[in-house]
N, C-alpha and C. Protein backbone atom coordinates (compact mmCIF):
# COMPACT_ATOMS: atom_id res chain seq x y z
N UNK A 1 25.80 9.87 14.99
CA UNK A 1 25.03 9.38 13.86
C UNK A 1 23.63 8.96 14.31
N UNK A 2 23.51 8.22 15.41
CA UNK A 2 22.54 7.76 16.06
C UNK A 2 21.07 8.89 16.32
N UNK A 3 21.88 10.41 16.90
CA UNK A 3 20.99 11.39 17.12
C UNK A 3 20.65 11.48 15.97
N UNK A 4 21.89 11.75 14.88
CA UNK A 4 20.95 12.79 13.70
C UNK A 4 19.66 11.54 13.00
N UNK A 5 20.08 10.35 13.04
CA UNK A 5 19.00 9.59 12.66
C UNK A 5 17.41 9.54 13.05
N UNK A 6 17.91 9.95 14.55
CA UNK A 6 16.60 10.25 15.54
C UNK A 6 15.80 11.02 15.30
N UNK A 7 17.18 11.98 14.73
CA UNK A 7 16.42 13.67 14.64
C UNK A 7 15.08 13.59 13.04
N UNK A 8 15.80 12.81 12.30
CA UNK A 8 15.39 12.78 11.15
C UNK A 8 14.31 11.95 11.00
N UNK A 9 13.91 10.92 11.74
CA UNK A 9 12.67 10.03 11.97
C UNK A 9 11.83 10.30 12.33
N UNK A 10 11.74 11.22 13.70
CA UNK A 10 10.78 12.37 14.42
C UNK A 10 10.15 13.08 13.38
N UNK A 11 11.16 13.98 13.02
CA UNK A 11 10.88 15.33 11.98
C UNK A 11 10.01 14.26 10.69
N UNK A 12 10.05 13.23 10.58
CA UNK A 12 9.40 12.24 9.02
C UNK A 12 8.01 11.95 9.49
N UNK A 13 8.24 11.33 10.79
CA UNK A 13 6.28 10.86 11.42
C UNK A 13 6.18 12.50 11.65
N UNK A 14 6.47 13.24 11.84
CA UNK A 14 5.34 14.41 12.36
C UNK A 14 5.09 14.88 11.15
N UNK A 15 5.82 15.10 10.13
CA UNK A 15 5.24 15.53 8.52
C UNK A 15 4.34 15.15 8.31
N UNK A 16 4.70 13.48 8.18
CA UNK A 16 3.59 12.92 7.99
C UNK A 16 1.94 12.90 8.78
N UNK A 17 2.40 12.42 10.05
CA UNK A 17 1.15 12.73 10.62
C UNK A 17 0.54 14.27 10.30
N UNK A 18 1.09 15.29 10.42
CA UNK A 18 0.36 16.92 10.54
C UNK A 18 -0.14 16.66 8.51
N UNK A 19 0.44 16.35 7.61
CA UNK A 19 -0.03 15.95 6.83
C UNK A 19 -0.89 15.26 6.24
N UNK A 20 -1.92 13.87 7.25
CA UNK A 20 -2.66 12.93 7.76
C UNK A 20 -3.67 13.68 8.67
N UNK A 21 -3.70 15.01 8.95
CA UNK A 21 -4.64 15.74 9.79
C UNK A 21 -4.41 14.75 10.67
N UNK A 22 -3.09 14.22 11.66
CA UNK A 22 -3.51 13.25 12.47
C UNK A 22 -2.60 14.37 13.57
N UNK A 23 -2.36 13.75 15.68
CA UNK A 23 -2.44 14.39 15.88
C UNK A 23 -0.54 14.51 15.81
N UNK A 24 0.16 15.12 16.45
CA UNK A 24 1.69 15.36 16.49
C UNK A 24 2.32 13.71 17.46
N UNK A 25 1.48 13.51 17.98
CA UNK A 25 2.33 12.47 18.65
C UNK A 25 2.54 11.14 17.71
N UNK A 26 2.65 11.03 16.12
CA UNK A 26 3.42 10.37 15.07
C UNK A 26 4.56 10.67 15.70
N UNK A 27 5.45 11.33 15.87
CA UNK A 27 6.84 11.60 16.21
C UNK A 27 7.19 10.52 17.86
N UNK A 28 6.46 10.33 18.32
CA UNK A 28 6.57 9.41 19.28
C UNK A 28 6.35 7.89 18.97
N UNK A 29 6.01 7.64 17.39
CA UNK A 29 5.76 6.06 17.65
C UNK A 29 6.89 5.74 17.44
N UNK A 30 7.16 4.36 18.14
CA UNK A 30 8.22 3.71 18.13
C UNK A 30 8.34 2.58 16.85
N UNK A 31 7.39 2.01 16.16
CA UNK A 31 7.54 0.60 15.21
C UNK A 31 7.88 1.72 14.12
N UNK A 32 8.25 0.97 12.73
CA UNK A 32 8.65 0.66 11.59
C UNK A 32 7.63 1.77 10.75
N UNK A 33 8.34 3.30 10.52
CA UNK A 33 7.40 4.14 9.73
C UNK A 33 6.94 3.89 9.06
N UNK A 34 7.71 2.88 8.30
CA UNK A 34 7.18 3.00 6.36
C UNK A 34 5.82 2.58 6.44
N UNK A 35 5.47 1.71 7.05
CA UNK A 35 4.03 1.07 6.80
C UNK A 35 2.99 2.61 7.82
N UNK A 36 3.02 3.02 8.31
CA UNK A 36 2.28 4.59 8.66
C UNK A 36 2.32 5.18 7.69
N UNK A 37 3.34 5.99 7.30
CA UNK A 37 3.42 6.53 6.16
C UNK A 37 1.93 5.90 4.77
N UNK A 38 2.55 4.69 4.53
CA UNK A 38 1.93 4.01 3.71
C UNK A 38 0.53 4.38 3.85
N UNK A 39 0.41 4.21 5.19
CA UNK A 39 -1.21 4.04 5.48
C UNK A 39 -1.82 5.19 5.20
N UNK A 40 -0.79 6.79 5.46
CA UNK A 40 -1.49 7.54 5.44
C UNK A 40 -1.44 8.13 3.51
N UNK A 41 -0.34 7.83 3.09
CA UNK A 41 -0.19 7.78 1.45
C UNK A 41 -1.82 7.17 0.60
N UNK A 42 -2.29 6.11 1.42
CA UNK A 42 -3.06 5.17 0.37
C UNK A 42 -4.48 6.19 1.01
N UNK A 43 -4.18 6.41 2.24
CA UNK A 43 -5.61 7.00 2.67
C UNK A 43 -6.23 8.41 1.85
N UNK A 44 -5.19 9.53 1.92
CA UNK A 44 -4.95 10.36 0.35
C UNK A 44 -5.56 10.15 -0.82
N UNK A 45 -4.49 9.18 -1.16
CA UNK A 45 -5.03 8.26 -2.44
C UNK A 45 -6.58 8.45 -2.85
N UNK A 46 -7.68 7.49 -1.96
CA UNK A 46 -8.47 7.10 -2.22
C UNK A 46 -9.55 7.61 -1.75
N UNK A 47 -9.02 8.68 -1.20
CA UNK A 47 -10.14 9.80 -0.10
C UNK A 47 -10.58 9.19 0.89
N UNK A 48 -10.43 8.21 1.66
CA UNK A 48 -10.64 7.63 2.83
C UNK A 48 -10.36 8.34 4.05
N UNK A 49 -10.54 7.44 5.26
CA UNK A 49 -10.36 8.06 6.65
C UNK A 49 -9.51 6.49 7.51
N UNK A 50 -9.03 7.34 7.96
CA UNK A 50 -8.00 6.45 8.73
C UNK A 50 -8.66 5.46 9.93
N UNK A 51 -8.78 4.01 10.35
CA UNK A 51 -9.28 3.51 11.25
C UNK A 51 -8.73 4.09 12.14
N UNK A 52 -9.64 4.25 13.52
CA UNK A 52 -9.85 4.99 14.86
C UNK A 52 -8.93 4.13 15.38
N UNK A 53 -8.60 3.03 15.43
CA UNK A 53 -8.04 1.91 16.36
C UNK A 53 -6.86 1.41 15.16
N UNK A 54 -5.58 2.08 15.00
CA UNK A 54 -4.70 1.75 14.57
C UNK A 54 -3.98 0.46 14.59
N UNK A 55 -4.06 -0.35 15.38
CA UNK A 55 -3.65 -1.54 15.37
C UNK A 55 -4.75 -2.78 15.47
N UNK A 56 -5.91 -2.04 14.72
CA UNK A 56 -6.76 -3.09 14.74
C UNK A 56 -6.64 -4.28 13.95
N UNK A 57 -6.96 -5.52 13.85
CA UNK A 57 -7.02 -6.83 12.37
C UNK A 57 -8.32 -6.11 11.74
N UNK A 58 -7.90 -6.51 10.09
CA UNK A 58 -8.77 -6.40 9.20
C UNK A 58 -8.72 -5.44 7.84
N UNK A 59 -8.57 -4.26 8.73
CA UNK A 59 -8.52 -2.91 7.72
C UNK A 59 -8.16 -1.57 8.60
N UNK A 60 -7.61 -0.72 7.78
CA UNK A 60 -6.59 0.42 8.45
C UNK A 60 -7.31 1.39 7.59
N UNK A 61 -7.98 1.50 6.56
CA UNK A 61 -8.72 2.58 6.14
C UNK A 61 -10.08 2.33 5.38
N UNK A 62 -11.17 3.35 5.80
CA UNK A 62 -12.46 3.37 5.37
C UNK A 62 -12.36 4.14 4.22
N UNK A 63 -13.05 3.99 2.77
CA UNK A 63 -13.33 4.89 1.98
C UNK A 63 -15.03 5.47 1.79
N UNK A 64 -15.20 6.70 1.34
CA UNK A 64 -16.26 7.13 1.40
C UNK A 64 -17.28 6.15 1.01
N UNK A 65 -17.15 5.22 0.56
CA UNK A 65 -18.24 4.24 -0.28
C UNK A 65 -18.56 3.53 1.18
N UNK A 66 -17.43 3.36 1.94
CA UNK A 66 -17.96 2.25 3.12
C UNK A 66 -16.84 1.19 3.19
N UNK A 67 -16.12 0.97 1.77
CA UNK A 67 -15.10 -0.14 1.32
C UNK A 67 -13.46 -0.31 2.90
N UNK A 68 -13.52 -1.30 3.09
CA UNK A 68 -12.60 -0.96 4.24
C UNK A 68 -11.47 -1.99 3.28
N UNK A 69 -10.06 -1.15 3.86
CA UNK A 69 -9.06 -1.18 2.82
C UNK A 69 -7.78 -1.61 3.58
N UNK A 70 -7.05 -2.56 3.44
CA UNK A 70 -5.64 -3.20 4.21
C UNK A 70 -4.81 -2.41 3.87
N UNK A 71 -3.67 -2.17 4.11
CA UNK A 71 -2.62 -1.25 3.72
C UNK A 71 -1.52 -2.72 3.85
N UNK A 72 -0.81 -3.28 2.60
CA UNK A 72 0.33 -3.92 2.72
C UNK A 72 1.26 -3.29 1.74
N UNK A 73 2.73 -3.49 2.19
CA UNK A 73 4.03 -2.61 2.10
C UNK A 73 4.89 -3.84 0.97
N UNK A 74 5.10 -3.76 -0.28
CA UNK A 74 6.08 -4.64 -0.90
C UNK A 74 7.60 -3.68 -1.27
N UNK A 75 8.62 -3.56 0.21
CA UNK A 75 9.42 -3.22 -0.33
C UNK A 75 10.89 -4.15 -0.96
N UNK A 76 11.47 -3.73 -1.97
CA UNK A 76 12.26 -4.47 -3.16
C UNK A 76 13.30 -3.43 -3.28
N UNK A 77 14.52 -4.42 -3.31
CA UNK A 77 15.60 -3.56 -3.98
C UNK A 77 16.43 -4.53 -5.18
N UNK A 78 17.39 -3.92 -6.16
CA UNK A 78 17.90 -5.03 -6.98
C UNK A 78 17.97 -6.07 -6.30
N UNK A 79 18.38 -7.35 -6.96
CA UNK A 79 19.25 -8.49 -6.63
C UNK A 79 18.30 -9.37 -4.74
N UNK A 80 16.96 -8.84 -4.60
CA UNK A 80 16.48 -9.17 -3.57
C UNK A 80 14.85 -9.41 -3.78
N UNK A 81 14.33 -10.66 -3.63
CA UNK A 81 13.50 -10.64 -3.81
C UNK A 81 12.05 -10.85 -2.05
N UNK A 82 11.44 -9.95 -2.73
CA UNK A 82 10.21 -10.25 -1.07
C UNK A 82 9.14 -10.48 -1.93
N UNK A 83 8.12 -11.83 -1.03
CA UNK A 83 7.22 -12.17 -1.15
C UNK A 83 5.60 -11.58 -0.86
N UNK A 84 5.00 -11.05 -1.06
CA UNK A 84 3.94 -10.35 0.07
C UNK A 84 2.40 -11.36 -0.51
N UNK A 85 1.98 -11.85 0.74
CA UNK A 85 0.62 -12.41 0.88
C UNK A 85 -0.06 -12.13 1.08
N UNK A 86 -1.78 -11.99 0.15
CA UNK A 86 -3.04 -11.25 0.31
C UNK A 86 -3.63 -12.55 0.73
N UNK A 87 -3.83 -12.43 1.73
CA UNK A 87 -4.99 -13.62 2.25
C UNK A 87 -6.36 -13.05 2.44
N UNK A 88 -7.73 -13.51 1.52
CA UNK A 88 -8.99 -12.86 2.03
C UNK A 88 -8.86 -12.93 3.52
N UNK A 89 -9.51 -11.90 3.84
CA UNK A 89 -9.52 -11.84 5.75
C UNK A 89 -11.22 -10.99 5.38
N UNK A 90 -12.20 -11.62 6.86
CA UNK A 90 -13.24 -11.19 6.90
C UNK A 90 -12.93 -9.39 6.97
N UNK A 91 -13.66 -8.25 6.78
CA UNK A 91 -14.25 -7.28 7.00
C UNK A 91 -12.90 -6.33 6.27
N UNK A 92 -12.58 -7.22 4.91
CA UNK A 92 -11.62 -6.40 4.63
C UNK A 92 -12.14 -6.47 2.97
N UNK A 93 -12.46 -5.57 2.25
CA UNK A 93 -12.76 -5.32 0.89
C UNK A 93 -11.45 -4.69 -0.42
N UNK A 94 -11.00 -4.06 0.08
CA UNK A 94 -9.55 -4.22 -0.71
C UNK A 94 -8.23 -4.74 0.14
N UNK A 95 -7.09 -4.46 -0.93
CA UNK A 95 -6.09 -4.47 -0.66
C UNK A 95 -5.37 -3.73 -1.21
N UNK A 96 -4.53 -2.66 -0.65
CA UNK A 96 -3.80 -1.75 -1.52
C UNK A 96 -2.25 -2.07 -0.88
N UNK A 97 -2.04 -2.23 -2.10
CA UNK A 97 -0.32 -3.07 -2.22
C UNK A 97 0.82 -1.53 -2.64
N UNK A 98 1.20 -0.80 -1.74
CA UNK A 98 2.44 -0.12 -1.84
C UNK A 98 3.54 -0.34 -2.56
N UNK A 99 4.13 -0.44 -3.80
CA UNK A 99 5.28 -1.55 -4.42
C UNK A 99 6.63 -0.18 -4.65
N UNK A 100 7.45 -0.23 -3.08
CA UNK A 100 8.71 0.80 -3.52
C UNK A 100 9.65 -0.01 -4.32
N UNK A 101 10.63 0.81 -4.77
CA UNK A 101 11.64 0.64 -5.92
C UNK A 101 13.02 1.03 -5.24
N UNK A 102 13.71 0.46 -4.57
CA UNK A 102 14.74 0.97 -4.43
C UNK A 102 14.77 2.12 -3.38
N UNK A 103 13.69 1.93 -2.43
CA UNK A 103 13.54 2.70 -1.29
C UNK A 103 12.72 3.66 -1.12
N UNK A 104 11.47 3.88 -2.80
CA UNK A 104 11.16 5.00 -2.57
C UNK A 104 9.72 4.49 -3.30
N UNK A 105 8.85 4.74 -2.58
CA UNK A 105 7.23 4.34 -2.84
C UNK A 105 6.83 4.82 -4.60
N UNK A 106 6.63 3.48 -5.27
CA UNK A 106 6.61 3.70 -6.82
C UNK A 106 5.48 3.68 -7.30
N UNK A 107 4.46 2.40 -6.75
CA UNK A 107 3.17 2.53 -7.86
C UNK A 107 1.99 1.94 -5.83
N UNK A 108 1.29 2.46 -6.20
CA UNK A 108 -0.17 2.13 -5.44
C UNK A 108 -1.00 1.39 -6.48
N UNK A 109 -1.08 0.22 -5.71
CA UNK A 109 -2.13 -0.77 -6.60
C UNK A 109 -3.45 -1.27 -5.64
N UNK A 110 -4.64 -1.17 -5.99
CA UNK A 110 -5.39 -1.44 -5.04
C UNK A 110 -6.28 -2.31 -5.86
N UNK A 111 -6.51 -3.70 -4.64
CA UNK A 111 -7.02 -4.85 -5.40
C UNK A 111 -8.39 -5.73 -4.80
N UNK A 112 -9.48 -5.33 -5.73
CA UNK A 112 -10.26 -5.83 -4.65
C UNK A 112 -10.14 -7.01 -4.10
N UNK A 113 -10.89 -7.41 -2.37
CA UNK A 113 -10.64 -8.79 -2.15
C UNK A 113 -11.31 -9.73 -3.28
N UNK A 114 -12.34 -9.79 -3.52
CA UNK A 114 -13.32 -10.52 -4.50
C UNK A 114 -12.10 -10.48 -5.58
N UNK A 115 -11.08 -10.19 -6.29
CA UNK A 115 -10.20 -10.22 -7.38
C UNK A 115 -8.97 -11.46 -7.15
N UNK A 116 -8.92 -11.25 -6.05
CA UNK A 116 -7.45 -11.92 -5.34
C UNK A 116 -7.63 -13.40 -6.48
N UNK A 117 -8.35 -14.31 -6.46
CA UNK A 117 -8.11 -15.09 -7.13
C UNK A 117 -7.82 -15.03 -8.65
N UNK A 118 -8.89 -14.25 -9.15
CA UNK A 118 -8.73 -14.19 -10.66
C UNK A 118 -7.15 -13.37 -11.01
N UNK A 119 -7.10 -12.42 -10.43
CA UNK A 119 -5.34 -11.58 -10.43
C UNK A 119 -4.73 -12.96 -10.13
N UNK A 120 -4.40 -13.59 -9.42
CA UNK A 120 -3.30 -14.68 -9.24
C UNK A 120 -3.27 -15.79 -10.78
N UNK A 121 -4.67 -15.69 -10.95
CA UNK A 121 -4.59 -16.77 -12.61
C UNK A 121 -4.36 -15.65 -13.99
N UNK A 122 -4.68 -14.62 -13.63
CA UNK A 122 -3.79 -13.72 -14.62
C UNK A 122 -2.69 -13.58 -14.53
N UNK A 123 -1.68 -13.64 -13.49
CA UNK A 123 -0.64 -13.55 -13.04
C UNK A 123 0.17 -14.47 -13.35
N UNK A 124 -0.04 -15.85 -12.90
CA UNK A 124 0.31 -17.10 -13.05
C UNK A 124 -0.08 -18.24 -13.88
N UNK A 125 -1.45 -17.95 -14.39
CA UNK A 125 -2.07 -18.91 -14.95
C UNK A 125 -3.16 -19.55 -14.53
N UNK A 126 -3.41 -21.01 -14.76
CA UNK A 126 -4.70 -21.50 -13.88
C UNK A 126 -3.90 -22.58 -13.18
N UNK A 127 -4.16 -22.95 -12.15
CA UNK A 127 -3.77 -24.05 -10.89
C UNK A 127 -4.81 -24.96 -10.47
N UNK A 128 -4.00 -25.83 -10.43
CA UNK A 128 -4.93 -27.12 -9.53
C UNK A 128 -5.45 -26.75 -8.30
N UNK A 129 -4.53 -25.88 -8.19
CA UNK A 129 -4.72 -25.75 -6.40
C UNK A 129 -5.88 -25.31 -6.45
N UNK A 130 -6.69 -24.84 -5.19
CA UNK A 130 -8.01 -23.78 -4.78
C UNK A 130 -7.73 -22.74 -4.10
N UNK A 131 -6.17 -22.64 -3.94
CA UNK A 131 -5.82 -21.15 -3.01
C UNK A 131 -6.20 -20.17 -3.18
N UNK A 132 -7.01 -18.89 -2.25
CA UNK A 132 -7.37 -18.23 -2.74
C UNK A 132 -6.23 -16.88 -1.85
N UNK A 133 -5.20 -17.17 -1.85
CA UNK A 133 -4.32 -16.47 -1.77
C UNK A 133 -3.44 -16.20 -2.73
N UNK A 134 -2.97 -14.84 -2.77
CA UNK A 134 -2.31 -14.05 -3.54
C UNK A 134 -0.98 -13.74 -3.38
N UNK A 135 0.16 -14.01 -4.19
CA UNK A 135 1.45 -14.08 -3.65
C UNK A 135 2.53 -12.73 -4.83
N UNK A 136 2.37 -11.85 -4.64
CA UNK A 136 2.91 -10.59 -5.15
C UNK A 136 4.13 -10.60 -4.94
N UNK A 137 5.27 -10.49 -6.18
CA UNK A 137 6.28 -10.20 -6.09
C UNK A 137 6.60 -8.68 -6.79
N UNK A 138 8.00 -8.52 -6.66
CA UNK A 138 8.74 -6.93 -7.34
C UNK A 138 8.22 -7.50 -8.72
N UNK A 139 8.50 -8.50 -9.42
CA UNK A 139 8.40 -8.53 -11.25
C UNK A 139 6.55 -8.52 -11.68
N UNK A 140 5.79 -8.17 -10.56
CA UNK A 140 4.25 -8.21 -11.04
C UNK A 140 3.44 -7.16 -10.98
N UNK A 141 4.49 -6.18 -10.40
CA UNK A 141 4.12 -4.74 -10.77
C UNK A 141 3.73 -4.01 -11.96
N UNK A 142 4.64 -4.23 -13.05
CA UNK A 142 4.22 -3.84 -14.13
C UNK A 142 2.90 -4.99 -14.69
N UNK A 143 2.82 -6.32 -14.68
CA UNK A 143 2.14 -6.81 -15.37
C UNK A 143 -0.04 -6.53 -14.23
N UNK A 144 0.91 -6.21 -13.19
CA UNK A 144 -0.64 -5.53 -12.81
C UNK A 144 -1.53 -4.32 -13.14
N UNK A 145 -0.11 -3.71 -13.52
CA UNK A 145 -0.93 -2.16 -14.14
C UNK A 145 -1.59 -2.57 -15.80
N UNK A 146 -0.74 -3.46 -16.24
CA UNK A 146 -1.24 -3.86 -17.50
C UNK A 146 -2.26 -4.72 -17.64
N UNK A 147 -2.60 -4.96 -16.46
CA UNK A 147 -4.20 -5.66 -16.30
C UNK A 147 -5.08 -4.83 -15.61
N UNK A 148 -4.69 -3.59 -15.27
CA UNK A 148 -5.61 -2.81 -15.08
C UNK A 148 -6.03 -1.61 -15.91
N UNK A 149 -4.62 -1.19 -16.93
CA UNK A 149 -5.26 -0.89 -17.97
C UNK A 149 -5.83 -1.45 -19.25
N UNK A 150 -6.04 -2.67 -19.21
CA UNK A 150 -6.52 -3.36 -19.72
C UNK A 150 -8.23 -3.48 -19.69
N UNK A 151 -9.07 -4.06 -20.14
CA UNK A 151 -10.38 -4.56 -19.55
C UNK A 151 -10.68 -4.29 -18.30
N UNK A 152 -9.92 -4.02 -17.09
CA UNK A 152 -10.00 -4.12 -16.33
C UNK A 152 -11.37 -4.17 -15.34
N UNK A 153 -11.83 -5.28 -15.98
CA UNK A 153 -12.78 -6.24 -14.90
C UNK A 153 -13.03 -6.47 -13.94
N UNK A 154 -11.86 -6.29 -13.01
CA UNK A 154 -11.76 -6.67 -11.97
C UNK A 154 -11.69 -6.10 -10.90
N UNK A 155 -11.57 -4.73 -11.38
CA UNK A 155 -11.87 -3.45 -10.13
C UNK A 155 -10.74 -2.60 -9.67
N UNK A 156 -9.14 -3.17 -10.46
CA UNK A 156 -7.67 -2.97 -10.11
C UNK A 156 -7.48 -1.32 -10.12
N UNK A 157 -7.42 -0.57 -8.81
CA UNK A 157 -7.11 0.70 -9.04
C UNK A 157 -5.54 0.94 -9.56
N UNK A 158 -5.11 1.63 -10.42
CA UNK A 158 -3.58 1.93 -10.33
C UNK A 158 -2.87 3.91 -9.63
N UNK A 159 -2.43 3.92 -9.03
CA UNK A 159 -1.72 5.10 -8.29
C UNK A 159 -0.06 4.99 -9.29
N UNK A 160 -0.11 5.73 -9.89
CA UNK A 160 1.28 5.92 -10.11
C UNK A 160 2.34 7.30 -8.99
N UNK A 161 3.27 6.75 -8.59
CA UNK A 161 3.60 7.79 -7.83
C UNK A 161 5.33 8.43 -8.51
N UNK A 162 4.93 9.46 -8.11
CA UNK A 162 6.00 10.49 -9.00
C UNK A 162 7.26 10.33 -8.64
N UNK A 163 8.21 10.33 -9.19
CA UNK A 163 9.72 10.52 -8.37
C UNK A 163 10.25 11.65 -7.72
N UNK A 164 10.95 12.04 -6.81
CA UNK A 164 11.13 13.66 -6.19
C UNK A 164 11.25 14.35 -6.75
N UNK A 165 12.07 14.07 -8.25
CA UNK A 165 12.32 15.44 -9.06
C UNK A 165 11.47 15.84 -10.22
N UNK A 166 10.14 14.73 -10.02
CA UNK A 166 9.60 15.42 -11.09
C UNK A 166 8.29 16.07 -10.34
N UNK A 167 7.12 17.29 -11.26
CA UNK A 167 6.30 18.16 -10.83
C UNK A 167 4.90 17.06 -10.38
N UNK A 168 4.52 17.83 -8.93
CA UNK A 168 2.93 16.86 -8.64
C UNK A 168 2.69 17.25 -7.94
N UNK A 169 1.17 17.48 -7.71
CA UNK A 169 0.19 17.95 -6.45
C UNK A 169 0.22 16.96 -5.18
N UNK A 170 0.87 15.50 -5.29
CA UNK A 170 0.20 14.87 -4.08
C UNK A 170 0.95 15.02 -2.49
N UNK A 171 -0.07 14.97 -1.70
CA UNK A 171 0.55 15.57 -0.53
C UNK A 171 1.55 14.92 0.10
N UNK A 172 1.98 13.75 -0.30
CA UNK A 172 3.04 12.92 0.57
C UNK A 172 4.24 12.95 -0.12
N UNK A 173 4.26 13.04 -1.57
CA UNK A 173 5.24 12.51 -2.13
C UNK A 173 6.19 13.62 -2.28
């Protein structure tokens, strides 16, 4: 069981990477795909280029504008809830929040940093507090797309991503 798992993780980073124009040695990293993957999903996305220095702080992808972009992963299954935290961080201009469903990458939301506060008082309301951190759960998925098709003021990109069995051009999914 162990091999065929092996076999099947290899064969997933090299898709991905040869898919990422990146080079074949994806099949050799050792950490936690999903967030690679991710990185190279959102980079797609937004027509960007992948940071040179993969494990750098700050930002994991440049977009043609110049905008440098975080890649964070909110994965959720029923009956389980995960927390994910946008903290402004210097030299980082978005945040694109990955939100899978049950194991399988559902909506791309990308949020500018300059938003993080006002999204949290749309989200939640207004607070005493001054935090200007952002605390994303599974149930704020939908109410983010509905503030981004909304007025959307605030700069909120939405990515809807397809399920396997239905028809789509994008290269990852």
């Amino acid at each position: 069981m162990e091999a065929q798992y092996r076999y099947c993780r290899r064969t997933f980073l090299r898709e991905v990477g040869r898919k990422a124009g990146e080079r074949a040695d994806w099949a050799d990293y050792q950490g936690d795909p999903i967030p690679r993957f991710c990185e190279s999903l959102v980079c797609a996305a937004v027509g960007g280029k992948l940071a040179a220095n993969r494990s750098q702080q700050g930002w994991d992808i440049e977009r043609p504008d110049g905008r440098h972009v975080q890649v964070k992963v909110l994965r959720t299954r029923e009956n389980v809830q995960n927390d994910l935290r946008l903290d402004p961080t210097d030299g980082t201009d978005d945040f694109a929040v990955v939100f899978f469903e049950n194991y399988r990458p559902a909506t791309l939301i990308v949020i500018p940093n300059s938003a993080l506060t006002s999204v949290r008082t749309e989200l939640r309301g207004s607070s005493k507090r001054k935090s200007t951190t952002l605390v994303l759960r599974r149930k704020d998925r939908h109410p983010l797309i509905a503030i981004a098709k909304g007025s959307n003021k605030l700069g909120i990109e939405v990515f809807e991503l397809p399920a396997r069995n239905e028809q789509h051009d994008h290269p990852f999914v």
